[in-house]
PDB file of N, CA and C in Angstrom:
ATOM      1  N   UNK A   1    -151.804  76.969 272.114  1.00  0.00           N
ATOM      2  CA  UNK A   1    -152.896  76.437 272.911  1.00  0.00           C
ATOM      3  C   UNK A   1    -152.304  75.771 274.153  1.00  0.00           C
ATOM      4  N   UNK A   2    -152.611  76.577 275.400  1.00  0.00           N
ATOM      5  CA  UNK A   2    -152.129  75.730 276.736  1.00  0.00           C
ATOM      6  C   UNK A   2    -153.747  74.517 277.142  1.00  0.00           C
ATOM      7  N   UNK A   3    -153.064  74.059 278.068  1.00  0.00           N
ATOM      8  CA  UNK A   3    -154.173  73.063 278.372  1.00  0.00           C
ATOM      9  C   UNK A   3    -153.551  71.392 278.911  1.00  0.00           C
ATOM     10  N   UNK A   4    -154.544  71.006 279.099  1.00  0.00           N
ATOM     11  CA  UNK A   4    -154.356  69.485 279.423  1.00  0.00           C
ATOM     12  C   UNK A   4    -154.079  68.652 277.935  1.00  0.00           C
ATOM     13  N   UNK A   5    -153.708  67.858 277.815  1.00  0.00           N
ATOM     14  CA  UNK A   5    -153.841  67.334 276.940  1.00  0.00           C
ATOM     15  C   UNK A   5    -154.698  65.766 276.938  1.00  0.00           C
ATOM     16  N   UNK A   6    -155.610  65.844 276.240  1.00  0.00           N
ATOM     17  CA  UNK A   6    -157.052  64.500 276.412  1.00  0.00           C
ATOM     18  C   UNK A   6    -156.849  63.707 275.460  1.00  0.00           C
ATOM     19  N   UNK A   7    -157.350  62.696 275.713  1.00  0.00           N
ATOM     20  CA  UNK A   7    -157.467  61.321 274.412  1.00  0.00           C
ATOM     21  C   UNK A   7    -158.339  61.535 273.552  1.00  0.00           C
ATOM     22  N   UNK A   8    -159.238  62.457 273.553  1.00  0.00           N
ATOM     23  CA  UNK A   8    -159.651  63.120 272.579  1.00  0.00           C
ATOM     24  C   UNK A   8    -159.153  63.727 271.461  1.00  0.00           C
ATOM     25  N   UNK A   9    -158.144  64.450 271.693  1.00  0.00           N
ATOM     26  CA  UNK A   9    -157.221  65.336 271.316  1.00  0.00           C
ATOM     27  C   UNK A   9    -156.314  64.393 270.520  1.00  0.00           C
ATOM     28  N   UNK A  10    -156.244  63.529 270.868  1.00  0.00           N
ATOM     29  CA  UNK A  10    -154.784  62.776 270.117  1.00  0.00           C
ATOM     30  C   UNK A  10    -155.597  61.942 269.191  1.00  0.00           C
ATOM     31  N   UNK A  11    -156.925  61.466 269.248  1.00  0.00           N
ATOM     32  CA  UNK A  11    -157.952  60.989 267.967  1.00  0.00           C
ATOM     33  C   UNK A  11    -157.999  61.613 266.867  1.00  0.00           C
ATOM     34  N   UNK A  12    -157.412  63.204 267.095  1.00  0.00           N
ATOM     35  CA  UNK A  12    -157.680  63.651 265.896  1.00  0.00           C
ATOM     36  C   UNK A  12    -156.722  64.155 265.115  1.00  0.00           C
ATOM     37  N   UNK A  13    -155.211  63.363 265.549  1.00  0.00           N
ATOM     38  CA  UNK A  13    -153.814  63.696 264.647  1.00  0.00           C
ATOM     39  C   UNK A  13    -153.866  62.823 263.598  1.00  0.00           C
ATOM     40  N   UNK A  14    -153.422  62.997 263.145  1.00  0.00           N
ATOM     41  CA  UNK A  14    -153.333  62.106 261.483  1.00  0.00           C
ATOM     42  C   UNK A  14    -151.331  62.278 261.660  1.00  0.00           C
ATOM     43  N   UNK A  15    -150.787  60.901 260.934  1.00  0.00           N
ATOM     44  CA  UNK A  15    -149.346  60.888 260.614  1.00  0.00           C
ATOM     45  C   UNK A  15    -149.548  59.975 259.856  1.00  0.00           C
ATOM     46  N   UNK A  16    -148.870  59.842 258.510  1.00  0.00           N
ATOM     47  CA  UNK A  16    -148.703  58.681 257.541  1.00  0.00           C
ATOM     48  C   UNK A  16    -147.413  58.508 257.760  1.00  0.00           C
ATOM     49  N   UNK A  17    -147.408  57.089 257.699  1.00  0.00           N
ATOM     50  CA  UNK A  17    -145.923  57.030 257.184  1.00  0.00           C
ATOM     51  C   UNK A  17    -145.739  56.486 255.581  1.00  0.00           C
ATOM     52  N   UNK A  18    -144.458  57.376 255.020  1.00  0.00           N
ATOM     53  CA  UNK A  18    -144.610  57.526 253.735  1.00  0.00           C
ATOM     54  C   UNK A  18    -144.236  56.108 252.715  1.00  0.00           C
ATOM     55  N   UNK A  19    -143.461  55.327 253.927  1.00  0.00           N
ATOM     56  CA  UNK A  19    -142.598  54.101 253.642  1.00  0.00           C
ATOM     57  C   UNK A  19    -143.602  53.051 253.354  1.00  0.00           C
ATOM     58  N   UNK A  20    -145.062  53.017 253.846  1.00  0.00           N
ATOM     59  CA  UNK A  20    -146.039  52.151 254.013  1.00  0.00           C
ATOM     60  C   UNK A  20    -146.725  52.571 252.298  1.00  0.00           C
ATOM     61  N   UNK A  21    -146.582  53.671 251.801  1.00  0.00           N
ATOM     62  CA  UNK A  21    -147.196  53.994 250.579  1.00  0.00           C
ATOM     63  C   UNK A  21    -146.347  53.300 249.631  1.00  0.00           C
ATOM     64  N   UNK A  22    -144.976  54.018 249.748  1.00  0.00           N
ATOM     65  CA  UNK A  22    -144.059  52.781 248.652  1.00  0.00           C
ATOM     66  C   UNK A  22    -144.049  51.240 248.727  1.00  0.00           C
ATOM     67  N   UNK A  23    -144.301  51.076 249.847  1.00  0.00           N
ATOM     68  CA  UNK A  23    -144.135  49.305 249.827  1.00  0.00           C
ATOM     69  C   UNK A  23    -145.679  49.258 249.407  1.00  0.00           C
ATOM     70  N   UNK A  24    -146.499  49.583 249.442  1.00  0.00           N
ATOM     71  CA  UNK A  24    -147.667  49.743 248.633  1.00  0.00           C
ATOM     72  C   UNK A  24    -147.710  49.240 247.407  1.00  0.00           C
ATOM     73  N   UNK A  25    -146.767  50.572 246.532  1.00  0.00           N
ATOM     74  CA  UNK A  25    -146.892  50.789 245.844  1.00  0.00           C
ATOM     75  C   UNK A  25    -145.857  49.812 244.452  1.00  0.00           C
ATOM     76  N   UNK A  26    -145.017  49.228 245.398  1.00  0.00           N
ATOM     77  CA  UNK A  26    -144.495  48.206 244.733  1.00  0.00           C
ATOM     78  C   UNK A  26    -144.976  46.813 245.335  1.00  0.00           C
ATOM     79  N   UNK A  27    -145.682  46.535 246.275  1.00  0.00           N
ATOM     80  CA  UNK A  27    -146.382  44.886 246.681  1.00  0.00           C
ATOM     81  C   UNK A  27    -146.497  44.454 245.205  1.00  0.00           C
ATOM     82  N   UNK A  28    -147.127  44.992 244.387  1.00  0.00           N
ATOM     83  CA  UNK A  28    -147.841  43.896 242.938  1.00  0.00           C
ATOM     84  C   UNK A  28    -146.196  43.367 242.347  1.00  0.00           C
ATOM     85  N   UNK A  29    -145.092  43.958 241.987  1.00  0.00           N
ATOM     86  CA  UNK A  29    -144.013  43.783 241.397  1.00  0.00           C
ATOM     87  C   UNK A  29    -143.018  42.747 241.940  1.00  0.00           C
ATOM     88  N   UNK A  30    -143.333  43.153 243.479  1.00  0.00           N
ATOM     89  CA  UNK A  30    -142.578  42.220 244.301  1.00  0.00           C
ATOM     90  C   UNK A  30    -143.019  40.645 244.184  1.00  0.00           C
ATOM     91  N   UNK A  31    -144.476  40.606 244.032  1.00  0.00           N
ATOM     92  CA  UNK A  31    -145.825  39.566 244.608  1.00  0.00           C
ATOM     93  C   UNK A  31    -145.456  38.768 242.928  1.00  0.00           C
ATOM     94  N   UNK A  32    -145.198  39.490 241.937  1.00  0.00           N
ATOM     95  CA  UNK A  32    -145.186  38.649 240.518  1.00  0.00           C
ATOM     96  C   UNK A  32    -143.576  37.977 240.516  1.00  0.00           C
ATOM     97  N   UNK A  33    -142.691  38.052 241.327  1.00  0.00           N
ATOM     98  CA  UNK A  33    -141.929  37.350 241.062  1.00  0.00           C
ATOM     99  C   UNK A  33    -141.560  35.863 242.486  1.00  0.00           C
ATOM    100  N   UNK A  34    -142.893  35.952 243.129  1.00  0.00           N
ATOM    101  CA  UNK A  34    -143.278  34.774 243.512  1.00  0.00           C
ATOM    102  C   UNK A  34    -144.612  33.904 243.179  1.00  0.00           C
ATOM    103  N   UNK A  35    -144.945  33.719 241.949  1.00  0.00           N
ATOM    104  CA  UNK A  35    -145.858  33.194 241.861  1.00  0.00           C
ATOM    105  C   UNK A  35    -146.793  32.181 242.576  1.00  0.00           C
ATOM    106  N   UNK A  36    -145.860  31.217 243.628  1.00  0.00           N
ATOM    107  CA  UNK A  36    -146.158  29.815 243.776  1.00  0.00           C
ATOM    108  C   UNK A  36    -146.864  30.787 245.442  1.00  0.00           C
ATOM    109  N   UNK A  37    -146.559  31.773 245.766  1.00  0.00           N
ATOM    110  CA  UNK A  37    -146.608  32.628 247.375  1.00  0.00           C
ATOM    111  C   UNK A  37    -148.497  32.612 247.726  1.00  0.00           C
ATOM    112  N   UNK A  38    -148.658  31.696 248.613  1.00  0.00           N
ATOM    113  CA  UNK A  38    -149.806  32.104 249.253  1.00  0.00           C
ATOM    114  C   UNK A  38    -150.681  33.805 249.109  1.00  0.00           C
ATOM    115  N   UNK A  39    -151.457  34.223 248.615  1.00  0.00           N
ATOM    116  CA  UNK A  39    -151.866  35.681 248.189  1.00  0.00           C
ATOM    117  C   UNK A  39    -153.078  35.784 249.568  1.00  0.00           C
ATOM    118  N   UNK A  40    -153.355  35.279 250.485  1.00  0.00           N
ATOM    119  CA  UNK A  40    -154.417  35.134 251.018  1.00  0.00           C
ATOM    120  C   UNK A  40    -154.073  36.605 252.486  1.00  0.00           C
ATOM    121  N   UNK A  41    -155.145  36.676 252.849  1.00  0.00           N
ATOM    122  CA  UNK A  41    -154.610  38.164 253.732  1.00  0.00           C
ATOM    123  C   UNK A  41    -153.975  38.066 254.356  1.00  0.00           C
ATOM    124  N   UNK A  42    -153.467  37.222 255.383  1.00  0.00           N
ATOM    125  CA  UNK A  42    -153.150  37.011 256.561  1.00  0.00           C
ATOM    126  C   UNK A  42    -151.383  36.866 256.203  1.00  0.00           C
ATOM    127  N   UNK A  43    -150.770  36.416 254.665  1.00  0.00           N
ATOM    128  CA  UNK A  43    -149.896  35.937 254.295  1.00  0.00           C
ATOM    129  C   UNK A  43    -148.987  37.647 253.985  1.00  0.00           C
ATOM    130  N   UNK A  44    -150.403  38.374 253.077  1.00  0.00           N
ATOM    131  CA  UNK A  44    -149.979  39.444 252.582  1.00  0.00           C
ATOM    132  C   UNK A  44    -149.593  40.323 253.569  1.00  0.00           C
ATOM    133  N   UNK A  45    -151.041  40.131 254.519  1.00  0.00           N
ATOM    134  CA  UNK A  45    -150.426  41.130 255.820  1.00  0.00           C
ATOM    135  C   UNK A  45    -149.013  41.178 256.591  1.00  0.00           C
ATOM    136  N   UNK A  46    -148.590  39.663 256.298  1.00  0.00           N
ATOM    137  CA  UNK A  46    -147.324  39.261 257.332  1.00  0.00           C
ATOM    138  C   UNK A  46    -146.212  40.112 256.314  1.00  0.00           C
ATOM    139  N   UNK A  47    -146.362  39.796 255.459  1.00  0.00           N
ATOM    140  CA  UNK A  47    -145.215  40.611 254.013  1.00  0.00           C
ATOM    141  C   UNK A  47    -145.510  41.723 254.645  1.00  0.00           C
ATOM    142  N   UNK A  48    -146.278  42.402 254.620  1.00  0.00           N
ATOM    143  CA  UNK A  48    -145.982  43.791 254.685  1.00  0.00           C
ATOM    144  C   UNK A  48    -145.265  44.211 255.702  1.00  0.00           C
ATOM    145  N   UNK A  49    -146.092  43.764 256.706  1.00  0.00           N
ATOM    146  CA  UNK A  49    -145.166  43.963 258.465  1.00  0.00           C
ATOM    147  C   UNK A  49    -143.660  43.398 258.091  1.00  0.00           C
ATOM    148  N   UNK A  50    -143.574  42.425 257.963  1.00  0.00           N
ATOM    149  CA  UNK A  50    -141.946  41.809 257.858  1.00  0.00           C
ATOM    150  C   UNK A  50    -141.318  42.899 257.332  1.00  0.00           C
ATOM    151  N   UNK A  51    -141.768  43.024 255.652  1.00  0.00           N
ATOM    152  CA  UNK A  51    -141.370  44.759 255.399  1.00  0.00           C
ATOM    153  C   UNK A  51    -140.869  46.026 255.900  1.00  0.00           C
ATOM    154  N   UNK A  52    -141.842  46.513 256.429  1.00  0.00           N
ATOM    155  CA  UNK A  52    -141.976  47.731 257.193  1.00  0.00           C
ATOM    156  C   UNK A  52    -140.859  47.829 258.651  1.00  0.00           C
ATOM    157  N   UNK A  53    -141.095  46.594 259.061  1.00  0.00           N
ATOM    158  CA  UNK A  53    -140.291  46.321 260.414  1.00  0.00           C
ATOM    159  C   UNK A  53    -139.103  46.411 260.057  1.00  0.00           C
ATOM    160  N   UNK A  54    -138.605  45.906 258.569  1.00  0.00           N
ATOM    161  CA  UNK A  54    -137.391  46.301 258.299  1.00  0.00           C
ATOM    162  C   UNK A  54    -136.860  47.653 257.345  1.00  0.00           C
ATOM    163  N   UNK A  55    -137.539  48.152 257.300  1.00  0.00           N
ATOM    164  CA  UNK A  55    -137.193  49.670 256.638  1.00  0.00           C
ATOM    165  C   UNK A  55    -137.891  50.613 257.951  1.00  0.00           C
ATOM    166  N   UNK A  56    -136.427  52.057 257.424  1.00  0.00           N
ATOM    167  CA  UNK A  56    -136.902  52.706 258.392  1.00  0.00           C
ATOM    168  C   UNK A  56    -137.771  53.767 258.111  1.00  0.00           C
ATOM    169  N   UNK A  57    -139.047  54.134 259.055  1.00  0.00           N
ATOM    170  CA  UNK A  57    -140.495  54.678 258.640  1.00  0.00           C
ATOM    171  C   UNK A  57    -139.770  56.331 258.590  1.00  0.00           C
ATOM    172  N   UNK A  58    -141.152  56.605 257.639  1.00  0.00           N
ATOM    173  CA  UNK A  58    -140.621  58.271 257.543  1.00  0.00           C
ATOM    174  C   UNK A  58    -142.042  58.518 257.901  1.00  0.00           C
ATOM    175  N   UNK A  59    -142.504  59.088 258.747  1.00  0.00           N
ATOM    176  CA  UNK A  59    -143.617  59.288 259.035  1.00  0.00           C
ATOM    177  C   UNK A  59    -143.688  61.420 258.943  1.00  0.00           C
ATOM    178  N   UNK A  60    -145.362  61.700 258.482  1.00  0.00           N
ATOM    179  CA  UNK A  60    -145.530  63.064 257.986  1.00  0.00           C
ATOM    180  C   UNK A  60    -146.614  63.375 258.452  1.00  0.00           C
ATOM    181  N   UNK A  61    -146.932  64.608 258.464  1.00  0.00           N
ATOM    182  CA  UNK A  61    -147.965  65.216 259.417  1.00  0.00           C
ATOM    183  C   UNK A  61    -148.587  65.808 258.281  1.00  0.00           C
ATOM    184  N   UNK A  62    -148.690  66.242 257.271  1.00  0.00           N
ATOM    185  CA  UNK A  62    -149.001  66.902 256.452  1.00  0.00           C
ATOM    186  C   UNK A  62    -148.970  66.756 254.994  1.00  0.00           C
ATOM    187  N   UNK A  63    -150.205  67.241 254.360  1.00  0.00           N
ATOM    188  CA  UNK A  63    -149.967  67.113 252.917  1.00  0.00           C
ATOM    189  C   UNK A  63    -148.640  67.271 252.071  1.00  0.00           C
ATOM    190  N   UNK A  64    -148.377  68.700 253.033  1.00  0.00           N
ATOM    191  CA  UNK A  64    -147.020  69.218 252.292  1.00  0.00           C
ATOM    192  C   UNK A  64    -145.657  68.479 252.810  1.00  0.00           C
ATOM    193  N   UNK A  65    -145.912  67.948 253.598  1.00  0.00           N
ATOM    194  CA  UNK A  65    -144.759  67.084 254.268  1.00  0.00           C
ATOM    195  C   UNK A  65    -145.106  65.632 253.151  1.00  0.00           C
ATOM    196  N   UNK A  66    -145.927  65.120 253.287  1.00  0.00           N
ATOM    197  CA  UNK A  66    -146.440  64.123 252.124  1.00  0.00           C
ATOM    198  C   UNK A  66    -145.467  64.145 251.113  1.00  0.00           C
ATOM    199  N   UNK A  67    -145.559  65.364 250.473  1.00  0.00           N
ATOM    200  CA  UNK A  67    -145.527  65.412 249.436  1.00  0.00           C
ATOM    201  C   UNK A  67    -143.688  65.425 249.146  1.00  0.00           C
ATOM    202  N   UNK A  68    -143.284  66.067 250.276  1.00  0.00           N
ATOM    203  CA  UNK A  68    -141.687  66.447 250.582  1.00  0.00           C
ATOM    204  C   UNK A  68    -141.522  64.982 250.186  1.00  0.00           C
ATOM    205  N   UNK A  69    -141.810  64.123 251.358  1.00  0.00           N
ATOM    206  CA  UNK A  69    -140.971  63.028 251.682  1.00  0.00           C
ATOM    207  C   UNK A  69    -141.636  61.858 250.547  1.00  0.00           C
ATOM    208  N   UNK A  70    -142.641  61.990 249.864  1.00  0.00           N
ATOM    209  CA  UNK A  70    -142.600  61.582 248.486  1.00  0.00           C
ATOM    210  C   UNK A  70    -141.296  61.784 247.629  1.00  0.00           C
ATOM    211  N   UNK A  71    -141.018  62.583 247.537  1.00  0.00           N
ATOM    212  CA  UNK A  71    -139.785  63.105 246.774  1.00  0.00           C
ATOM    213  C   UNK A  71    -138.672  62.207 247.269  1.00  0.00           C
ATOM    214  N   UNK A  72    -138.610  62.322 248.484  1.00  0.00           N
ATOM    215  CA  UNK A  72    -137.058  61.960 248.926  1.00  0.00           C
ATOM    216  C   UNK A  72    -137.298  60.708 248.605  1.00  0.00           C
ATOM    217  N   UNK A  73    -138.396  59.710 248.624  1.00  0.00           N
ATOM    218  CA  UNK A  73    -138.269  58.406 248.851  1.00  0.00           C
ATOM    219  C   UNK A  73    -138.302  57.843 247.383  1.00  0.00           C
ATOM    220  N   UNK A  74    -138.482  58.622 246.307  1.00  0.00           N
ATOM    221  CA  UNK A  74    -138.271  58.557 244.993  1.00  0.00           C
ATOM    222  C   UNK A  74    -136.996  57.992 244.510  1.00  0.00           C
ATOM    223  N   UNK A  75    -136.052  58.681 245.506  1.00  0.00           N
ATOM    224  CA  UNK A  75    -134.404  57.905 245.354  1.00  0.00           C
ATOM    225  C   UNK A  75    -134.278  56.520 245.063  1.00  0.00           C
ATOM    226  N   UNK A  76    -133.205  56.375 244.071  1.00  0.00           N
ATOM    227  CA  UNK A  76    -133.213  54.789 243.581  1.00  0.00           C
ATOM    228  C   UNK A  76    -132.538  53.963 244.926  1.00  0.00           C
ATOM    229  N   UNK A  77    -131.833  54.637 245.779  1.00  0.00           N
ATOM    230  CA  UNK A  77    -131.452  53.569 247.162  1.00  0.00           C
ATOM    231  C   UNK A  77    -132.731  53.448 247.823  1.00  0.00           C
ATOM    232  N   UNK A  78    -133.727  54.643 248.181  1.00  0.00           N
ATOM    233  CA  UNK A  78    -135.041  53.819 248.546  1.00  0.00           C
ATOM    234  C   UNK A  78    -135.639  53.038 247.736  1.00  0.00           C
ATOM    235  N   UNK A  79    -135.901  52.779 246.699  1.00  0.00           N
ATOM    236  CA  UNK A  79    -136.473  51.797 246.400  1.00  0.00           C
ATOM    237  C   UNK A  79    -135.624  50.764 246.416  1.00  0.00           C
ATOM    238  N   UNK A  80    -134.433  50.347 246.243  1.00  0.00           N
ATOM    239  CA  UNK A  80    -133.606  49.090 246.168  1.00  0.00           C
ATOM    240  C   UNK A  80    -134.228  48.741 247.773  1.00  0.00           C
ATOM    241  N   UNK A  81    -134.074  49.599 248.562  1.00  0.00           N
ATOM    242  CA  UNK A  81    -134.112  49.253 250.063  1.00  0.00           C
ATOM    243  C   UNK A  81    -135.647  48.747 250.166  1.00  0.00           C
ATOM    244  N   UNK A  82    -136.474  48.796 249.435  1.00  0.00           N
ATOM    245  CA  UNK A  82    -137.680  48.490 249.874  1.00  0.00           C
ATOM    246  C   UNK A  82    -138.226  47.400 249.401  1.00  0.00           C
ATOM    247  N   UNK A  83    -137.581  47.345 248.048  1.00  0.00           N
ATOM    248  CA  UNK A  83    -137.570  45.809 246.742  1.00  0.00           C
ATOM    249  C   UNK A  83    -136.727  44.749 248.038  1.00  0.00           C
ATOM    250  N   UNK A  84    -136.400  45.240 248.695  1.00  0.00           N
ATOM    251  CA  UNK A  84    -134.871  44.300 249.263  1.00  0.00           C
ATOM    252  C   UNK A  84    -135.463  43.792 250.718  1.00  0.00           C
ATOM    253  N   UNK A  85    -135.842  44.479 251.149  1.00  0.00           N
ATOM    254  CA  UNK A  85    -137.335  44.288 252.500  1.00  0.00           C
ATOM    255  C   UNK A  85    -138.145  43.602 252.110  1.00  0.00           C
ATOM    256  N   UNK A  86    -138.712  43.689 250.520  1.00  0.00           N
ATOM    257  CA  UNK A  86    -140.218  43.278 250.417  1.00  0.00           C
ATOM    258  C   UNK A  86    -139.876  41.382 249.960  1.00  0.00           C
ATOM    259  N   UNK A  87    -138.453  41.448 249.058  1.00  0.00           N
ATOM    260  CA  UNK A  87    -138.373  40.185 248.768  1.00  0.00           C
ATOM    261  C   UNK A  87    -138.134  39.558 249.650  1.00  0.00           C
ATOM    262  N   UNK A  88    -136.988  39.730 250.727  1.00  0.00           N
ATOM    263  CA  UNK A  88    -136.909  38.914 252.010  1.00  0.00           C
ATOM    264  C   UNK A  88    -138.425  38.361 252.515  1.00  0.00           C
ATOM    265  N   UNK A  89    -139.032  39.363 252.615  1.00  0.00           N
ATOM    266  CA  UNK A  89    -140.049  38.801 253.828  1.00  0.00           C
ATOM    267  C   UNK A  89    -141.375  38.203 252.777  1.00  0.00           C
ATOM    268  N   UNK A  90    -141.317  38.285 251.833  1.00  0.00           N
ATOM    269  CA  UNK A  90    -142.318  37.378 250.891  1.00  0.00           C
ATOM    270  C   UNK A  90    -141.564  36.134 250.856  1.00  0.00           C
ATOM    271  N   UNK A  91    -140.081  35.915 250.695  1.00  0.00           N
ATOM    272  CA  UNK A  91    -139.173  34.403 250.960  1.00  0.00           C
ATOM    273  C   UNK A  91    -139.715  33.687 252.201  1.00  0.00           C
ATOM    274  N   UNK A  92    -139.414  35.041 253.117  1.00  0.00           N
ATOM    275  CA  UNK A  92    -139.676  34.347 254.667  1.00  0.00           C
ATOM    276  C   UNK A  92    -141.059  33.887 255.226  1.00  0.00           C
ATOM    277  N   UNK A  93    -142.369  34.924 254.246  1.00  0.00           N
ATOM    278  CA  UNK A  93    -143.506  33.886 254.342  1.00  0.00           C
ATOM    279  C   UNK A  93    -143.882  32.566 253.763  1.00  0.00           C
ATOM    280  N   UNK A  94    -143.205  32.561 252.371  1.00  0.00           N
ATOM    281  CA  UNK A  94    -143.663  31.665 251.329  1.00  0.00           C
ATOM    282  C   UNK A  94    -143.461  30.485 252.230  1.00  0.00           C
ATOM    283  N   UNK A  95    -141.558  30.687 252.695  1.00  0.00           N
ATOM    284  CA  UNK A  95    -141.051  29.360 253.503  1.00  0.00           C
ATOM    285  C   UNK A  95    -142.254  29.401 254.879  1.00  0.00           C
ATOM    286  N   UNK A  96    -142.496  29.745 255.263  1.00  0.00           N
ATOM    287  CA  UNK A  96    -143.149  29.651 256.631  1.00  0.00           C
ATOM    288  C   UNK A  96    -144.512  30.245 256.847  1.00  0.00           C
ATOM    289  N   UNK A  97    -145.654  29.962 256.383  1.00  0.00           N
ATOM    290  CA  UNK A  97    -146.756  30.597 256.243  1.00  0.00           C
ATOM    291  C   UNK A  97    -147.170  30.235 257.739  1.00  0.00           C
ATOM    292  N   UNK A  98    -148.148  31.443 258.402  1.00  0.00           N
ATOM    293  CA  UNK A  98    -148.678  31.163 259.548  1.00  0.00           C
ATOM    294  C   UNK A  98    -150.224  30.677 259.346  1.00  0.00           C
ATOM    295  N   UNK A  99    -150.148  29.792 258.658  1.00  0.00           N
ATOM    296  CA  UNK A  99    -151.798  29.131 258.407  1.00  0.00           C
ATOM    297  C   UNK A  99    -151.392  27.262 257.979  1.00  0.00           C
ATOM    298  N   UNK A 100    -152.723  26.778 257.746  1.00  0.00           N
ATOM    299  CA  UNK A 100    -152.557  25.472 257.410  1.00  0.00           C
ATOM    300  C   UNK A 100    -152.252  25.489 255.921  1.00  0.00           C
TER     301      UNK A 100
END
C-alpha cells in the first residue's frame, strides 16, 4: 500500500508489550511480600512504571508474535529480572509514596 501516511492510520495499530503482561502477571506475588505497601492506585501505578522503566520491553504486533515472545519470556532469567524490577520499585514506593 503506497500513500500518505494519516493519524488515522496509526489509531489503528495495536503493539503489546509482552513485559507489561509478566509484570502483570506476577504484581500479586511481588505485592504479598510487602504487606505494610500502600495498595492504593496511584502507589500501584508508580510500581509498575518504576518496573517497566527498568526492564527491557519486548513489544509484538501480533497474536502469533504474542505468543512467540510469551515463550521466550517464560525463561527463568526473565522472570528473576522482573521479580528483581518489581521488588526494587515496590521498596522505592513503600519508602517514598507520592501521596499524603
Amino acid at each position: 500500500m503506497a500513500g500518505k501516511l494519516t493519524s488515522d492510520m496509526l489509531k489503528d495499530l495495536t503493539v503489546t508489550n509482552v513485559m507489561e503482561m509478566v509484570v502483570d502477571e506476577q504484581f500479586p506475588i511481588v505485592m504479598q511480600k510487602f504487606p505494610d505497601a500502600c495498595c492504593c492506585t496511584q502507589c500501584l501505578s508508580d510500581i509498575k512504571a518504576l518496573a517497566l522503566n527498568n526492564l527491557k520491553p519486548h513489544y509484538v504486533s501480533s497474536d502469533r508474535g504474542n505468543l512467540f515472545e510469551r515463550i521466550n519470556t517464560s525463561d527463568m532469567m526473565v522472570k528473576v529480572d522482573v521479580l528483581r524490577a518489581m521488588t526494587e520499585a515496590a521498596e522505592k514506593v513503600t519508602r517514598n509514596p507520592r501521596h499524603e
